[in-house]
Protein backbone atom coordinates (compact mmCIF):
# COMPACT_ATOMS: atom_id res chain seq x y z
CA UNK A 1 60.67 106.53 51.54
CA UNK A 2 62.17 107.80 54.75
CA UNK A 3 62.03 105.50 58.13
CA UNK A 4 59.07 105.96 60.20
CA UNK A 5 59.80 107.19 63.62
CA UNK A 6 57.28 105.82 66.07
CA UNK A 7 57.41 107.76 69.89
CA UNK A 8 56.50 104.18 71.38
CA UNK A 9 59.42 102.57 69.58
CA UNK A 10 61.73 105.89 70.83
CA UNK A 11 60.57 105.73 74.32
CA UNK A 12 61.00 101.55 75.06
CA UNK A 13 64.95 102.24 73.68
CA UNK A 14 65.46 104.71 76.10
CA UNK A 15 63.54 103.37 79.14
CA UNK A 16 65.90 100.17 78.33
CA UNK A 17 68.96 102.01 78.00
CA UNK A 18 67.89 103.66 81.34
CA UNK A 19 67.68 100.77 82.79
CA UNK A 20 70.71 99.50 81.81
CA UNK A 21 72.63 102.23 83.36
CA UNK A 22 70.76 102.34 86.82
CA UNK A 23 71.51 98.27 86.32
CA UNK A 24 75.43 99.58 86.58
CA UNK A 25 75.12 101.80 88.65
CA UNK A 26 73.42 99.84 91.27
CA UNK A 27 76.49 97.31 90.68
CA UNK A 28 79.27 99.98 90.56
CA UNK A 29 77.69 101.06 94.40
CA UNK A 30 77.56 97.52 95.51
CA UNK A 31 81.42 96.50 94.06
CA UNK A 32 82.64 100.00 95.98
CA UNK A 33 81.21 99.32 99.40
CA UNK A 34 81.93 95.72 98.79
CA UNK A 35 85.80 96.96 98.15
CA UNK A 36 85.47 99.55 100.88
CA UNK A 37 84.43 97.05 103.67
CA UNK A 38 87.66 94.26 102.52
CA UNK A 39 90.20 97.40 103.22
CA UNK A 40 88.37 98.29 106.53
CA UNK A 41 88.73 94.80 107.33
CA UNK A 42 92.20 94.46 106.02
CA UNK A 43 93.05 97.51 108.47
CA UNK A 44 91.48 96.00 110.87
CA UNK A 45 93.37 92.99 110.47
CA UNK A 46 96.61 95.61 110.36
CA UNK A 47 95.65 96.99 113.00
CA UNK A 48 95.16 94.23 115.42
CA UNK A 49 98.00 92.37 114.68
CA UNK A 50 100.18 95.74 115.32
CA UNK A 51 98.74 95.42 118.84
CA UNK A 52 99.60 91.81 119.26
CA UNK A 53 103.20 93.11 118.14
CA UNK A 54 103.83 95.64 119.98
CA UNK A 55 102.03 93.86 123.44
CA UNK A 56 104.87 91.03 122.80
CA UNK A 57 107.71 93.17 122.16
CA UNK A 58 106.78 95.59 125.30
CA UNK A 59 106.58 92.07 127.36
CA UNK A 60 110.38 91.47 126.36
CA UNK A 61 111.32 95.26 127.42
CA UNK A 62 109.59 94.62 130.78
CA UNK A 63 111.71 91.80 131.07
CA UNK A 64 114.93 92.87 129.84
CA UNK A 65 114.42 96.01 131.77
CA UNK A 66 113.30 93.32 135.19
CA UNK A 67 116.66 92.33 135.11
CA UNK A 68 118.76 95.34 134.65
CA UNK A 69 118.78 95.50 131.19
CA UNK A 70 118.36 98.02 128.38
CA UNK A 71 114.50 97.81 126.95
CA UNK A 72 116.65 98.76 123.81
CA UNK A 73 118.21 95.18 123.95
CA UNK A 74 114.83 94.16 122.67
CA UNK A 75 115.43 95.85 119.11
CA UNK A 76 118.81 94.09 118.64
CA UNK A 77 117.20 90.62 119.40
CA UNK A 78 114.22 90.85 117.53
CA UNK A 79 116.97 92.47 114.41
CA UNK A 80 118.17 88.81 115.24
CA UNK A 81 115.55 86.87 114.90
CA UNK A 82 113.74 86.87 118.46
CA UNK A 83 109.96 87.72 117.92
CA UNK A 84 108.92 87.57 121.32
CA UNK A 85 109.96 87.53 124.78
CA UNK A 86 107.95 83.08 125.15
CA UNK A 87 110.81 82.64 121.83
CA UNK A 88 113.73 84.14 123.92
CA UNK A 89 112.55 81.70 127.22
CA UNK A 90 112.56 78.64 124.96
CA UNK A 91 115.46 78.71 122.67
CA UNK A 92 117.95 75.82 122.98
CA UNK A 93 121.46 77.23 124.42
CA UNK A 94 123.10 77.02 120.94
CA UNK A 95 120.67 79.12 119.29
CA UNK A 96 120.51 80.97 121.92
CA UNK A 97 124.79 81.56 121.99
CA UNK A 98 124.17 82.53 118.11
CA UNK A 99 122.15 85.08 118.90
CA UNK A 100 123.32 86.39 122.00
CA UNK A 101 126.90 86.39 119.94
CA UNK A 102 125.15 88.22 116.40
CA UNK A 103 123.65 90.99 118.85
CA UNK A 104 127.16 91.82 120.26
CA UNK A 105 126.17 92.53 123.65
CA UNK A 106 128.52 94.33 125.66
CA UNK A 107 130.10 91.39 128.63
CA UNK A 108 128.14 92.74 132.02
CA UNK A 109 125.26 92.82 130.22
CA UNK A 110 125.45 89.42 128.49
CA UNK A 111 125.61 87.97 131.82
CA UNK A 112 123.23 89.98 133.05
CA UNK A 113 120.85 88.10 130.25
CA UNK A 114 122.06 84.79 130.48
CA UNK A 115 121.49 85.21 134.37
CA UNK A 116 117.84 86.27 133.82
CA UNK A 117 116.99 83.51 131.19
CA UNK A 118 118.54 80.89 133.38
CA UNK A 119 116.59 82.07 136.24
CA UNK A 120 113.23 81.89 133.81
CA UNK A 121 113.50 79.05 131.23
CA UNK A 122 112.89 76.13 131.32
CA UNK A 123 115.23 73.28 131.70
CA UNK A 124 117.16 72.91 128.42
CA UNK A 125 117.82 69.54 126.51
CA UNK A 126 121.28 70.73 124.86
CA UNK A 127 122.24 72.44 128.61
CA UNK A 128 125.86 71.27 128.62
């Protein structure tokens, strides 16, 4: 005897199996927009904090270049560790002589620098 093929029987497999791919696709569409809106917000987050960078490090041109100074100056300290131009006004004077000695600044304008940061920091505790 050969099976019996029923239309009903034909038709409920392949509404389910229907349904079961809309089911994925519906998910598929809500994973991708779900993993399209964490990169926008991870640019975002890129983004922003670029600006936050690059408004501290233009603060520390201004003030190198205030005082007479190259606005290049402001690569060599941050190569040296100085992030922003608030770090530079608050370093103690012997991290600050380690620096100011690892960026091998050229004698006029190391006293140009020391001049301007004595002029702007605050009193230091280690100050000989």
């Amino acid at each position: 005897c050969a099976p019996s093929w029923s239309p009903a029987s034909g038709g409920q497999a392949d509404a389910a199996a229907e349904g079961a791919e809309l089911a994925y696709w519906r998910e598929e569409g809500i994973r991708q927009r779900s993993e399209a809106a964490r990169l926008e917000a991870m640019d975002r987050a890129r983004s922003d904090a670029r600006a936050r960078a690059s408004a501290c490090f233009e603060d520390l041109i201004s003030f190198l270049e205030l005082h007479g100074l190259s606005g290049a100056y402001a690569l060599v300290l941050s190569a040296n560790g100085v992030e922003d131009l608030s770090m530079l006004l608050t370093l103690k004077t012997s991290s600050l002589d380690n620096i100011i000695s690892a960026c091998d600044l050229d004698a006029t304008d190391e006293l140009l620098l020391r001049d301007a940061l004595r002029s702007a920091r605050p009193a230091d505790d280690d100050s000989p």
